[in-house]
C-alpha atoms as a PDB file:
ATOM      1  CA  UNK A   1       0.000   0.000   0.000  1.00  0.00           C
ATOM      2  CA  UNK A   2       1.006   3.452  -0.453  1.00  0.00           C
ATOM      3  CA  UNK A   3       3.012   5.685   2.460  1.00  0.00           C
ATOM      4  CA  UNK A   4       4.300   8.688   2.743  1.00  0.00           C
ATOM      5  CA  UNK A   5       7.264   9.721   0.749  1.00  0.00           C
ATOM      6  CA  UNK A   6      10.474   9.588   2.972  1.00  0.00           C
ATOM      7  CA  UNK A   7      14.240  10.084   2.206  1.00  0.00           C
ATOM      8  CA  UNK A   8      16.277   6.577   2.248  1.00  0.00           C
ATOM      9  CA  UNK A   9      18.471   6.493   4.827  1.00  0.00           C
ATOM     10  CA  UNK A  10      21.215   4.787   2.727  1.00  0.00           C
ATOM     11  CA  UNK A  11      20.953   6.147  -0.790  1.00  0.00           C
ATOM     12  CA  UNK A  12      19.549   9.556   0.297  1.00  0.00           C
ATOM     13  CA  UNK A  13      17.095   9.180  -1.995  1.00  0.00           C
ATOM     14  CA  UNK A  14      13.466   9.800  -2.040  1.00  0.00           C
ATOM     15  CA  UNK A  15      10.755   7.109  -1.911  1.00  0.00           C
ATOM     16  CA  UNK A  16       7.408   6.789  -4.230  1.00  0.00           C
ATOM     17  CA  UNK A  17       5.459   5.971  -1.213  1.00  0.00           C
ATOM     18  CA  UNK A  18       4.875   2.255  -2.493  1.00  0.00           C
ATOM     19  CA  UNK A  19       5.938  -0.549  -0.096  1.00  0.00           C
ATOM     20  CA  UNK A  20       5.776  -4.222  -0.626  1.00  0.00           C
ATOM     21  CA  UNK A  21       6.388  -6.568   2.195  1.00  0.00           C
ATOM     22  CA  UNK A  22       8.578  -4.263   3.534  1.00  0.00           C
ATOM     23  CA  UNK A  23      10.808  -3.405   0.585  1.00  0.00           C
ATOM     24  CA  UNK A  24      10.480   0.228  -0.650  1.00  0.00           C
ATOM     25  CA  UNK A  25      10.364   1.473  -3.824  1.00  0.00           C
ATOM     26  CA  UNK A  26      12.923   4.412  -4.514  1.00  0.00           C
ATOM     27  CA  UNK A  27      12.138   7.493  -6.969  1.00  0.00           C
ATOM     28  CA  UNK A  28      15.503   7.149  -8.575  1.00  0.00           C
ATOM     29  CA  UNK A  29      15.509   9.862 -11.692  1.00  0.00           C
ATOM     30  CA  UNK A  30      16.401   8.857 -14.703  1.00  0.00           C
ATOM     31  CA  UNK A  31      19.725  10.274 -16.664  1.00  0.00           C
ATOM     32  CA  UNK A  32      19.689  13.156 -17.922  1.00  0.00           C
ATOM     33  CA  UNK A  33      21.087  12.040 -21.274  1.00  0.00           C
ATOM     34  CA  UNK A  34      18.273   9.253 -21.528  1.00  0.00           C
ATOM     35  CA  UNK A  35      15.978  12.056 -21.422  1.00  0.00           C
ATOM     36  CA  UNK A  36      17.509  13.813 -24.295  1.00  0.00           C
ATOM     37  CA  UNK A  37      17.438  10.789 -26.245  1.00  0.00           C
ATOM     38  CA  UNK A  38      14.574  10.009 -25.627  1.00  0.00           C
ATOM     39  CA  UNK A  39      12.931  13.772 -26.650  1.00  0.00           C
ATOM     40  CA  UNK A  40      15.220  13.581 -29.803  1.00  0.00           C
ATOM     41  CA  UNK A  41      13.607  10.683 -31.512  1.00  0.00           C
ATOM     42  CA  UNK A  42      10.213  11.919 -30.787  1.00  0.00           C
ATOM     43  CA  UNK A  43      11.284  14.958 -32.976  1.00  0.00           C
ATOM     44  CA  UNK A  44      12.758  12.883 -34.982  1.00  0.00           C
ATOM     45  CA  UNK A  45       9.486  10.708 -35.716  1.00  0.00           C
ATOM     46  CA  UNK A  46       7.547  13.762 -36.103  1.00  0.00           C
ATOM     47  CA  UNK A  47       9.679  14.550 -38.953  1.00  0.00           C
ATOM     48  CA  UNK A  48       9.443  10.980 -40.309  1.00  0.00           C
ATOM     49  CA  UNK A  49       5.812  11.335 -40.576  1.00  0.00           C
ATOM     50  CA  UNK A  50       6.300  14.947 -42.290  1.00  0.00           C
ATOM     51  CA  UNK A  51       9.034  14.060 -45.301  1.00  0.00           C
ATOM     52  CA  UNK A  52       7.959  10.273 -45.966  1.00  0.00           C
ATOM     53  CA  UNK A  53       4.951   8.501 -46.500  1.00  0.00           C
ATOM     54  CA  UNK A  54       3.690   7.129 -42.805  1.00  0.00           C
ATOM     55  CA  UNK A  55       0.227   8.252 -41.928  1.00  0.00           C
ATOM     56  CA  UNK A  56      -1.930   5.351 -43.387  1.00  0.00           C
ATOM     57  CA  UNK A  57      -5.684   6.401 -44.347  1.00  0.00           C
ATOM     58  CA  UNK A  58      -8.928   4.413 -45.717  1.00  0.00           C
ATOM     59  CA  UNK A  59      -7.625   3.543 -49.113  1.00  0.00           C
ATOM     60  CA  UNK A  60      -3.842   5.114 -49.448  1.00  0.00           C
ATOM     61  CA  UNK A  61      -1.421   7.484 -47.660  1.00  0.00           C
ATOM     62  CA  UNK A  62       0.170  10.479 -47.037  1.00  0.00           C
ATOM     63  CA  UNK A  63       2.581  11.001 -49.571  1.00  0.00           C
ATOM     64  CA  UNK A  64       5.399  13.187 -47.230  1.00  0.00           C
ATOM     65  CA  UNK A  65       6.718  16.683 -48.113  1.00  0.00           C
ATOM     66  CA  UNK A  66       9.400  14.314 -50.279  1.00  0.00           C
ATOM     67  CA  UNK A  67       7.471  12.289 -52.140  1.00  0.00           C
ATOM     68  CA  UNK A  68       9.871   9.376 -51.521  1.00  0.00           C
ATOM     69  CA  UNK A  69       9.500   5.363 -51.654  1.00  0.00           C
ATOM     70  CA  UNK A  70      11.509   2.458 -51.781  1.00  0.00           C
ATOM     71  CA  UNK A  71       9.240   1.565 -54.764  1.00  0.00           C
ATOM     72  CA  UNK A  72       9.410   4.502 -56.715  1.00  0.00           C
ATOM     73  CA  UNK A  73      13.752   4.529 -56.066  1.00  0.00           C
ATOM     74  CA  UNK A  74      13.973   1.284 -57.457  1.00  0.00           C
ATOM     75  CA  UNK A  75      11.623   2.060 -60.254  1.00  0.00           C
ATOM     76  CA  UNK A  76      14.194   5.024 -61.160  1.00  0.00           C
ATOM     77  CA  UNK A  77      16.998   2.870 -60.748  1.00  0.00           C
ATOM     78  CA  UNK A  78      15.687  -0.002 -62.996  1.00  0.00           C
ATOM     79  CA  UNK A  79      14.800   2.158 -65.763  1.00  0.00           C
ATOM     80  CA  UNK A  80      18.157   3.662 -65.541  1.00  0.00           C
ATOM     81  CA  UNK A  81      19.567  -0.110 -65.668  1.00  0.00           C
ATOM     82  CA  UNK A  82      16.908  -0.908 -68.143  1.00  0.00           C
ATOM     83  CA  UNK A  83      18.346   2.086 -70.896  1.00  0.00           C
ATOM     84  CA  UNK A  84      22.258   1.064 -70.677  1.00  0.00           C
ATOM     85  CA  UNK A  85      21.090  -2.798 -71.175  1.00  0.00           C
ATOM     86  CA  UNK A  86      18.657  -1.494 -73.921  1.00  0.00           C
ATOM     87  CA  UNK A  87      21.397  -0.771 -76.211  1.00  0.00           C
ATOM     88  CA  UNK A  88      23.606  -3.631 -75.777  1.00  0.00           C
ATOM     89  CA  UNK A  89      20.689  -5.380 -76.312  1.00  0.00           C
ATOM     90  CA  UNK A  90      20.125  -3.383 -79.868  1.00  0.00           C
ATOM     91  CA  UNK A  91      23.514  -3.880 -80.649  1.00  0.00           C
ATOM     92  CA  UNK A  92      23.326  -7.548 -79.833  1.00  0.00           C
ATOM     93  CA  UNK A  93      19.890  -8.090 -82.127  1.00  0.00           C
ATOM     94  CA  UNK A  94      21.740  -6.311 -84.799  1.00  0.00           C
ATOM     95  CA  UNK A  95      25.023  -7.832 -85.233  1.00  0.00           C
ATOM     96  CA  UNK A  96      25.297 -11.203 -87.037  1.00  0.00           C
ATOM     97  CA  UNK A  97      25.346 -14.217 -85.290  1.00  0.00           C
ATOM     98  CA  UNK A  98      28.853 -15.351 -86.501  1.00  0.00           C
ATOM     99  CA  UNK A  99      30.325 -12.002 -85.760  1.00  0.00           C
ATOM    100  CA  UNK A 100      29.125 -10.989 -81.859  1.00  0.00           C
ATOM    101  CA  UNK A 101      32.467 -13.858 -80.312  1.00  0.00           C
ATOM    102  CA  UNK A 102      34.684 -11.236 -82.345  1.00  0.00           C
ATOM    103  CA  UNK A 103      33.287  -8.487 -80.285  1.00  0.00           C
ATOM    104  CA  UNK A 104      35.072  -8.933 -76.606  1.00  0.00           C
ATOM    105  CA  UNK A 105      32.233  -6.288 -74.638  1.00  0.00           C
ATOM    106  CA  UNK A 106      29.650  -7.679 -76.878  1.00  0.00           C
ATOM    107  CA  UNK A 107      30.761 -10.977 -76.557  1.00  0.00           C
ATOM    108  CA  UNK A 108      31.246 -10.746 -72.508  1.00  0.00           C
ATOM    109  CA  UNK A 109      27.756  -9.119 -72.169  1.00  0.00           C
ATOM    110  CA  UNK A 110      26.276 -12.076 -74.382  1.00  0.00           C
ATOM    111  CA  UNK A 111      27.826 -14.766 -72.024  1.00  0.00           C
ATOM    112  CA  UNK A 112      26.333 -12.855 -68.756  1.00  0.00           C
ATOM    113  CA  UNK A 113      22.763 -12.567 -69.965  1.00  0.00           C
ATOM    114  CA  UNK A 114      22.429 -15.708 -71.732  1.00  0.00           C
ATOM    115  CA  UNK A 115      23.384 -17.550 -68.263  1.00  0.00           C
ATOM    116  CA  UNK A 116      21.032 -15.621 -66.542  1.00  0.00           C
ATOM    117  CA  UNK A 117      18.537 -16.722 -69.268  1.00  0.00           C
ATOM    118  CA  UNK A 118      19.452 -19.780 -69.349  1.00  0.00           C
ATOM    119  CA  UNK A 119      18.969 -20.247 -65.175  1.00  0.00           C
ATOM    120  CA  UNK A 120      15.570 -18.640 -66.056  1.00  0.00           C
ATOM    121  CA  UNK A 121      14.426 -21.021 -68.524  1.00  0.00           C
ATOM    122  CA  UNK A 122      16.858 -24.080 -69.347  1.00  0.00           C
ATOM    123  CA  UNK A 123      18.221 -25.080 -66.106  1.00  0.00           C
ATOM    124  CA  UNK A 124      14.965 -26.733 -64.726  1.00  0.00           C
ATOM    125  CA  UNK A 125      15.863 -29.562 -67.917  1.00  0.00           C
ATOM    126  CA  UNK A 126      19.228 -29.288 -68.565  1.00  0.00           C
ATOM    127  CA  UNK A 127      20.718 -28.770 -65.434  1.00  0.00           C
ATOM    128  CA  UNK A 128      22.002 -25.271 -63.883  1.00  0.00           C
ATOM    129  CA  UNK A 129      25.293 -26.451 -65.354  1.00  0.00           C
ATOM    130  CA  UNK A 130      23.844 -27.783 -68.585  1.00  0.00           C
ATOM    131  CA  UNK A 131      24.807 -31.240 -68.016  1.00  0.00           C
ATOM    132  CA  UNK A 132      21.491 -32.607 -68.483  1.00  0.00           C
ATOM    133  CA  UNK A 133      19.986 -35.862 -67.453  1.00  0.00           C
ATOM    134  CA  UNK A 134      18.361 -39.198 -68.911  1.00  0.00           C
ATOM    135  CA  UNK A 135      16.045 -37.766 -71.838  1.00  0.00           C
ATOM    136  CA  UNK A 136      17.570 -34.427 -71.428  1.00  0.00           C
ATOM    137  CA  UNK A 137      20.551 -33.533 -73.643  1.00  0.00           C
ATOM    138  CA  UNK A 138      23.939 -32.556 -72.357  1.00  0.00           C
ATOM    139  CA  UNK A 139      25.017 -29.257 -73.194  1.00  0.00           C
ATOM    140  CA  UNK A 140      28.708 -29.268 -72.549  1.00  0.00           C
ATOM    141  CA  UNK A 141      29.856 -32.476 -74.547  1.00  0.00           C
ATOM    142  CA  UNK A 142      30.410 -32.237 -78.413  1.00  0.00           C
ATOM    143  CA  UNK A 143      27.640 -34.634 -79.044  1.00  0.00           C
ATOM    144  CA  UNK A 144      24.757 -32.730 -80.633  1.00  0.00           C
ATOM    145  CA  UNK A 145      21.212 -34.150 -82.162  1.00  0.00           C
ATOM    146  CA  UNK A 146      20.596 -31.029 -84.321  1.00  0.00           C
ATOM    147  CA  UNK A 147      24.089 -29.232 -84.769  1.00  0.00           C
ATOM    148  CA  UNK A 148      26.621 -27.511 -82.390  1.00  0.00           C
ATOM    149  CA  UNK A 149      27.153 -24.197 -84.047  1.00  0.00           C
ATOM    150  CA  UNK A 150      26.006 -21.209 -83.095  1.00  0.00           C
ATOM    151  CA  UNK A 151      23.196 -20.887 -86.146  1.00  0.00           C
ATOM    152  CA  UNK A 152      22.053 -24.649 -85.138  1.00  0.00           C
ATOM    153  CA  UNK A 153      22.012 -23.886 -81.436  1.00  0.00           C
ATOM    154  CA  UNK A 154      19.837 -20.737 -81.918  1.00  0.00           C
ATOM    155  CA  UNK A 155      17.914 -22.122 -84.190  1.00  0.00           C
ATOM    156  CA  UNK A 156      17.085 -25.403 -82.177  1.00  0.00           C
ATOM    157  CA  UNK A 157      16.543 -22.842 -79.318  1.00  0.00           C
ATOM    158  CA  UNK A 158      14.251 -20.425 -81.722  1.00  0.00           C
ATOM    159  CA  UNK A 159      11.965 -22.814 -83.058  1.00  0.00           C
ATOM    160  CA  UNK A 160      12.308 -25.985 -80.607  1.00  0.00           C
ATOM    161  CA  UNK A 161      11.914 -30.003 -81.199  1.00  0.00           C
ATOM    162  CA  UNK A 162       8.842 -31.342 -82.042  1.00  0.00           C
ATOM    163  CA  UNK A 163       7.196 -28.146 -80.728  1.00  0.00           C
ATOM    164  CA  UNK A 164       3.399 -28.468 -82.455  1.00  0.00           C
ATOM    165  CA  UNK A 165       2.699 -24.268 -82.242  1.00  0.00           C
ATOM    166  CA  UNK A 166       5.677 -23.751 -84.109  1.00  0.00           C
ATOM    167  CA  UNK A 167       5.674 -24.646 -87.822  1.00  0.00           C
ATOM    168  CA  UNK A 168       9.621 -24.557 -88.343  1.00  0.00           C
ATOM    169  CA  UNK A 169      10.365 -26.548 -85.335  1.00  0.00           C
ATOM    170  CA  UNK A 170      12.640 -29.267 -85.340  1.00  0.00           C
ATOM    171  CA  UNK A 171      10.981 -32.678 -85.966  1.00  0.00           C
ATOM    172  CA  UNK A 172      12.420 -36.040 -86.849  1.00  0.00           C
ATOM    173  CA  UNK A 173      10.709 -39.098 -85.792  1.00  0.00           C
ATOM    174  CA  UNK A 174      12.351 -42.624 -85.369  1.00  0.00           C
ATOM    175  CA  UNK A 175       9.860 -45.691 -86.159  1.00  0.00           C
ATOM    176  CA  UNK A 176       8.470 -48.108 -83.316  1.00  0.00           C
ATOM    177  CA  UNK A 177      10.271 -51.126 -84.664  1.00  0.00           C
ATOM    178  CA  UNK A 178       9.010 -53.031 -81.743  1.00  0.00           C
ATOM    179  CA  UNK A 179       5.278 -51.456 -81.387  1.00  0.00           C
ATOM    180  CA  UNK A 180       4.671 -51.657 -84.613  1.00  0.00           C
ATOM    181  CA  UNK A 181       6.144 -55.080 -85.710  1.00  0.00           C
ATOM    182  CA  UNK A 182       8.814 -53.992 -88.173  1.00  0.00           C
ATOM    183  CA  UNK A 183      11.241 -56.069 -86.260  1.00  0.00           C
ATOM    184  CA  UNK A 184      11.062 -58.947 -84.017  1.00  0.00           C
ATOM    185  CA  UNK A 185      12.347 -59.427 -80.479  1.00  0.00           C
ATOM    186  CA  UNK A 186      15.083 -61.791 -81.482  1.00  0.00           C
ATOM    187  CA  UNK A 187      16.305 -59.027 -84.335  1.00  0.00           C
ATOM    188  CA  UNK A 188      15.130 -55.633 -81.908  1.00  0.00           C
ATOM    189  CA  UNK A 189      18.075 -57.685 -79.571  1.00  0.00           C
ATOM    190  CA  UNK A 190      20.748 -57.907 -82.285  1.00  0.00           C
ATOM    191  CA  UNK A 191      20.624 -54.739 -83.395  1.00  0.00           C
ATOM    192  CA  UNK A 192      20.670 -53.727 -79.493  1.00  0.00           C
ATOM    193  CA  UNK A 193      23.904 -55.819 -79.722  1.00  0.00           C
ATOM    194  CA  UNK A 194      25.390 -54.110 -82.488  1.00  0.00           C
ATOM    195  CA  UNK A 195      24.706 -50.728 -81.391  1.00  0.00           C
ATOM    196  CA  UNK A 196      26.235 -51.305 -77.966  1.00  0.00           C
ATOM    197  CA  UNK A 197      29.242 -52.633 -79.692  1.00  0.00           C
ATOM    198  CA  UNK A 198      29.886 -49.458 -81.714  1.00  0.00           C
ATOM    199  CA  UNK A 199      31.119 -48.117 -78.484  1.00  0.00           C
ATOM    200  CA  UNK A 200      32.836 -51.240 -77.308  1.00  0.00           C
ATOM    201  CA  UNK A 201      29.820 -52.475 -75.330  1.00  0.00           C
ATOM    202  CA  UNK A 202      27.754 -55.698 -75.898  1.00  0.00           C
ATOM    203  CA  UNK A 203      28.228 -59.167 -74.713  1.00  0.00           C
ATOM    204  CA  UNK A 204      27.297 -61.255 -77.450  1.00  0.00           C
ATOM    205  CA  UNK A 205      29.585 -60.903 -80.148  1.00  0.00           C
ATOM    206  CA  UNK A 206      27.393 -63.708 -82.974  1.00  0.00           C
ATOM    207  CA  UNK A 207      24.575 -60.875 -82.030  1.00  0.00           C
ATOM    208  CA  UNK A 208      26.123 -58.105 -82.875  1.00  0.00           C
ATOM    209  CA  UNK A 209      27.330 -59.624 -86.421  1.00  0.00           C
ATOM    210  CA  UNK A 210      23.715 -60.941 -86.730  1.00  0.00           C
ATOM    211  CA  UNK A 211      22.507 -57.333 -85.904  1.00  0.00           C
ATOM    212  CA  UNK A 212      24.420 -55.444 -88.314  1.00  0.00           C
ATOM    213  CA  UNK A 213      22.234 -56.606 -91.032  1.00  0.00           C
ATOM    214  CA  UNK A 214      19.195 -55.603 -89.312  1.00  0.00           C
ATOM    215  CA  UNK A 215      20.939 -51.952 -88.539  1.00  0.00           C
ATOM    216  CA  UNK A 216      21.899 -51.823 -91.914  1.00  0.00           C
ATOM    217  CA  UNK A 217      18.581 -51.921 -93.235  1.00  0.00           C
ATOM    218  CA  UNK A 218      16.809 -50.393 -90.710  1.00  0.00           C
ATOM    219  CA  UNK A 219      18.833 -47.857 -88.997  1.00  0.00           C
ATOM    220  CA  UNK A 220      21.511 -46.633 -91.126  1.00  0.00           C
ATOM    221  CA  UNK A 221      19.410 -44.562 -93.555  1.00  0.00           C
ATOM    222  CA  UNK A 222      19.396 -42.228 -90.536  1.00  0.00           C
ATOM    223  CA  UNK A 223      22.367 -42.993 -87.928  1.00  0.00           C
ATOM    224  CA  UNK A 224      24.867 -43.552 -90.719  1.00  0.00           C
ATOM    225  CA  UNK A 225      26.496 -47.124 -91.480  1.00  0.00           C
ATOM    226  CA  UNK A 226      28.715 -46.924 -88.860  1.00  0.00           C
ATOM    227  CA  UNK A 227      26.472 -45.174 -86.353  1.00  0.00           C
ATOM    228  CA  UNK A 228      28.071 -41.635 -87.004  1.00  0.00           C
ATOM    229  CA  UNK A 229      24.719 -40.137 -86.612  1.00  0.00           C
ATOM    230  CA  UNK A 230      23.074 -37.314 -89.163  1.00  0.00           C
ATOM    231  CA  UNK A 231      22.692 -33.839 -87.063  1.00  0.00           C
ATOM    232  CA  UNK A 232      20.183 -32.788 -89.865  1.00  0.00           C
ATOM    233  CA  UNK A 233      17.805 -35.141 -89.160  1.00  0.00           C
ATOM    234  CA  UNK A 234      18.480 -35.146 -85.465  1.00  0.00           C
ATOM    235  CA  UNK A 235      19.770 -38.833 -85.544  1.00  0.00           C
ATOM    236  CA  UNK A 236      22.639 -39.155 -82.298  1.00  0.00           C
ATOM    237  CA  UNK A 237      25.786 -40.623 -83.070  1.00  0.00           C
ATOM    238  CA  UNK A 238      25.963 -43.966 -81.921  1.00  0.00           C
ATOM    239  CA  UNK A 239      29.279 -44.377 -82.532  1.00  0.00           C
ATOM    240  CA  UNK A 240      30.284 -42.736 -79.035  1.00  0.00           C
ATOM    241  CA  UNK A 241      29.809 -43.600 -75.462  1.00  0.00           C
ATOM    242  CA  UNK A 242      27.137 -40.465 -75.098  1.00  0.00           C
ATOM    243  CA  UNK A 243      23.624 -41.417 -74.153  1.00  0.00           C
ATOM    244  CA  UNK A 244      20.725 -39.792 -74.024  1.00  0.00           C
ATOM    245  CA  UNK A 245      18.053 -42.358 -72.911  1.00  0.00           C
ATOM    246  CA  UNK A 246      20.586 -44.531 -71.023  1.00  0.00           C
ATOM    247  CA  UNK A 247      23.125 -47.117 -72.483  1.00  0.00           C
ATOM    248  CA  UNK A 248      22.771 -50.314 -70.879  1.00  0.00           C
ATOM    249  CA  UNK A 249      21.194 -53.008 -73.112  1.00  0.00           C
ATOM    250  CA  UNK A 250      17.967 -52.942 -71.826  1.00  0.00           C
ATOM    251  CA  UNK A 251      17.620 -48.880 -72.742  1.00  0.00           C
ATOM    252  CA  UNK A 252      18.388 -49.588 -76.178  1.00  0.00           C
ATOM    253  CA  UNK A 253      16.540 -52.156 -76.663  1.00  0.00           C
ATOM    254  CA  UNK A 254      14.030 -50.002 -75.249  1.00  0.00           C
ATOM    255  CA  UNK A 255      14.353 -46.973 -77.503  1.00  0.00           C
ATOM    256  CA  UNK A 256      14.313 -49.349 -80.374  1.00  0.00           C
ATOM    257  CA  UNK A 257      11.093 -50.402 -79.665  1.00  0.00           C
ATOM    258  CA  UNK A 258       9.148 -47.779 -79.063  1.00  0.00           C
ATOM    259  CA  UNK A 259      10.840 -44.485 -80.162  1.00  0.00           C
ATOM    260  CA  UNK A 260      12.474 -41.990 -78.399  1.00  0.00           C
ATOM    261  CA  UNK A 261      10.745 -38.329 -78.923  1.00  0.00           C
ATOM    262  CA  UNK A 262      11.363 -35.501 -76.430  1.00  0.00           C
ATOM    263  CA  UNK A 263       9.985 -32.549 -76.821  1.00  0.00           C
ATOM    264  CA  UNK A 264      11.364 -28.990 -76.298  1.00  0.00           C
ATOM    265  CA  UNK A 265      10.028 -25.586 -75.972  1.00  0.00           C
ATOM    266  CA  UNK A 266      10.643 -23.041 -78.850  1.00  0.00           C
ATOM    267  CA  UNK A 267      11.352 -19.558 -77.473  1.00  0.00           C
ATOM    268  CA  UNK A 268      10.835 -17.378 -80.665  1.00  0.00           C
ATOM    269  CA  UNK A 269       7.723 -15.126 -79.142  1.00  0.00           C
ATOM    270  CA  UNK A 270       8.439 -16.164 -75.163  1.00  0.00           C
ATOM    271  CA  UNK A 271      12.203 -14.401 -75.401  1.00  0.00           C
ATOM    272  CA  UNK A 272      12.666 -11.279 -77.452  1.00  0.00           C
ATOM    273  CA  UNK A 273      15.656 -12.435 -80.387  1.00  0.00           C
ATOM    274  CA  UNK A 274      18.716 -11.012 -78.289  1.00  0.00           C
ATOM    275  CA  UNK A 275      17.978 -12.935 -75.391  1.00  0.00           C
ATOM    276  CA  UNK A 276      17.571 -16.165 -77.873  1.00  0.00           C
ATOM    277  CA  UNK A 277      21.259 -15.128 -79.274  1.00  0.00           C
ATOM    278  CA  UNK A 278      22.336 -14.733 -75.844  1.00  0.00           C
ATOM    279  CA  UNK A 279      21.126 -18.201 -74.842  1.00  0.00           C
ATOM    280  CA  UNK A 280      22.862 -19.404 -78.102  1.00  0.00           C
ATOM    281  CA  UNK A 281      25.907 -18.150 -77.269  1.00  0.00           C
ATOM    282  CA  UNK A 282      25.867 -19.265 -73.663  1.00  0.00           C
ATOM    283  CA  UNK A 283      25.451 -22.768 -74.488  1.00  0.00           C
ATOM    284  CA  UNK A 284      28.159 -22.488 -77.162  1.00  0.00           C
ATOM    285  CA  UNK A 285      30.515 -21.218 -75.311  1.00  0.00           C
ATOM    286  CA  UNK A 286      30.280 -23.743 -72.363  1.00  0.00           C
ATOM    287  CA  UNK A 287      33.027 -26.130 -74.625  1.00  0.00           C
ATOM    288  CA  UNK A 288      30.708 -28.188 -76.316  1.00  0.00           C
ATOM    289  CA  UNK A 289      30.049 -25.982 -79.483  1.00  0.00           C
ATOM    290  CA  UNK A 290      31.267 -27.265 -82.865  1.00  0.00           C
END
């Protein structure tokens, strides 16, 4: 309960009058530079409220005296970014193809975007790194379905594979020689054999001579006669120890009889045509361009 105010005895200071079992509470001040502080920020927030936006109302708020936001700042400083990219960009669009790795700036800026690009769109198939995975190419090798220069990588990445909305897009399609009873199993597992031996695989060597019949008349029109695949028609070289789908016997056999067709987007009208070139030249320039 409250009692009178009295001076303590041993800090000489006064009392608030407030007393719990005994113990009494002393009116001890506080600093004098606290205070100060303390009054200083209040002026301070009343100035806050004044320049910047802070006093919220039914449907907006006040603007401040400066007429500043985070949003509006970064606003400026994008479009700022936005007109030094915009003529690289130009520059980039304009310049042929074959002629942008000549240009060292141009060249540099190329590299930069089309990773970002590519981390945008490309990474969640290929990889961040572009290594790919089964039934997704690998983009740092020198084994290429449709072409490893920089005209066939942009225009694989322009118009896309087997992409149905775009009428240039790149289409090839390898026959279901199992679904569709061109071959049998015993001759679908020789050829298996003799394609697995191009690359020093296999296990059954009387196969593999039995099966390069049945590649020769079946498969070589497209893959070559010795399996050194045909880029125009997006054939892979089987010749190498590269594969897409897998390359243990029972993949091949696999993508023998029933066709391998993956499908990839084409970017003309999703990416402006200097981000496509960049993307071109990103992926070339990761080692694996012819």
């Amino acid at each position: 309960m409250p009692t009178k105010v009295e001076k303590d005895t041993v800090t000489g200071t006064d009392t608030t009058g407030h007393e719990w079992d005994g113990i009494k509470e002393l009116n001890t001040p506080l600093p004098r530079w606290w205070i100060n502080v303390f009054y200083a920020t209040v002026i301070w927030a009343i100035g806050y409220y004044v320049v910047y936006p802070a006093i919220p109302g039914l449907n907006s708020h006040t603007d401040g005296l400066w007429d500043w936001t985070a949003r509006k700042q970064l606003a400026t400083q994008m479009e700022a970014v936005q007109a030094d990219r915009a003529q690289w960009m130009d520059k980039l669009a304009s310049t042929p193809l074959d002629q942008i790795p000549q240009n060292a700036a141009l060249m540099e800026f190329a590299v930069a975007g089309g990773r970002a690009a590519f981390a945008d769109n490309c990474a969640p198939c290929h990889g961040s790194g572009g290594a790919g995975g089964p039934g997704y190419p690998n983009l740092l090798d020198d084994d290429w379905l449709w072409g490893g220069t920089l005209d066939d990588i942009h225009t694989t990445v322009t118009h896309g594979v087997r992409w149905s909305a775009d009428a240039d897009t790149r289409v090839t399609e390898m026959p279901r020689f199992g679904i569709d009873g061109i071959l049998d199993k015993n001759q679908i597992n020789d050829a298996a054999e003799f394609v697995l031996s191009l690359s020093g695989g296999g296990s059954d060597k009387y196969g593999a001579e039995r099966g390069q019949q049945v590649f020769a008349e079946n498969c070589a029109a497209c893959h070559g006669e010795s399996g050194q695949g045909t880029p125009e028609l997006g054939a892979p070289r089987l010749a190498d120890a590269i594969w897409l789908y897998g390359g243990d016997k029972e993949s091949v056999v696999q993508s023998i009889t029933g066709a391998r067709a993956g499908v990839m987007p084409a970017w003309a009208g999703r990416l402006d045509e200097a981000t496509i070139r960049q993307l071109a030249i990103y992926v070339h320039s990761q080692g694996g361009g012819e």
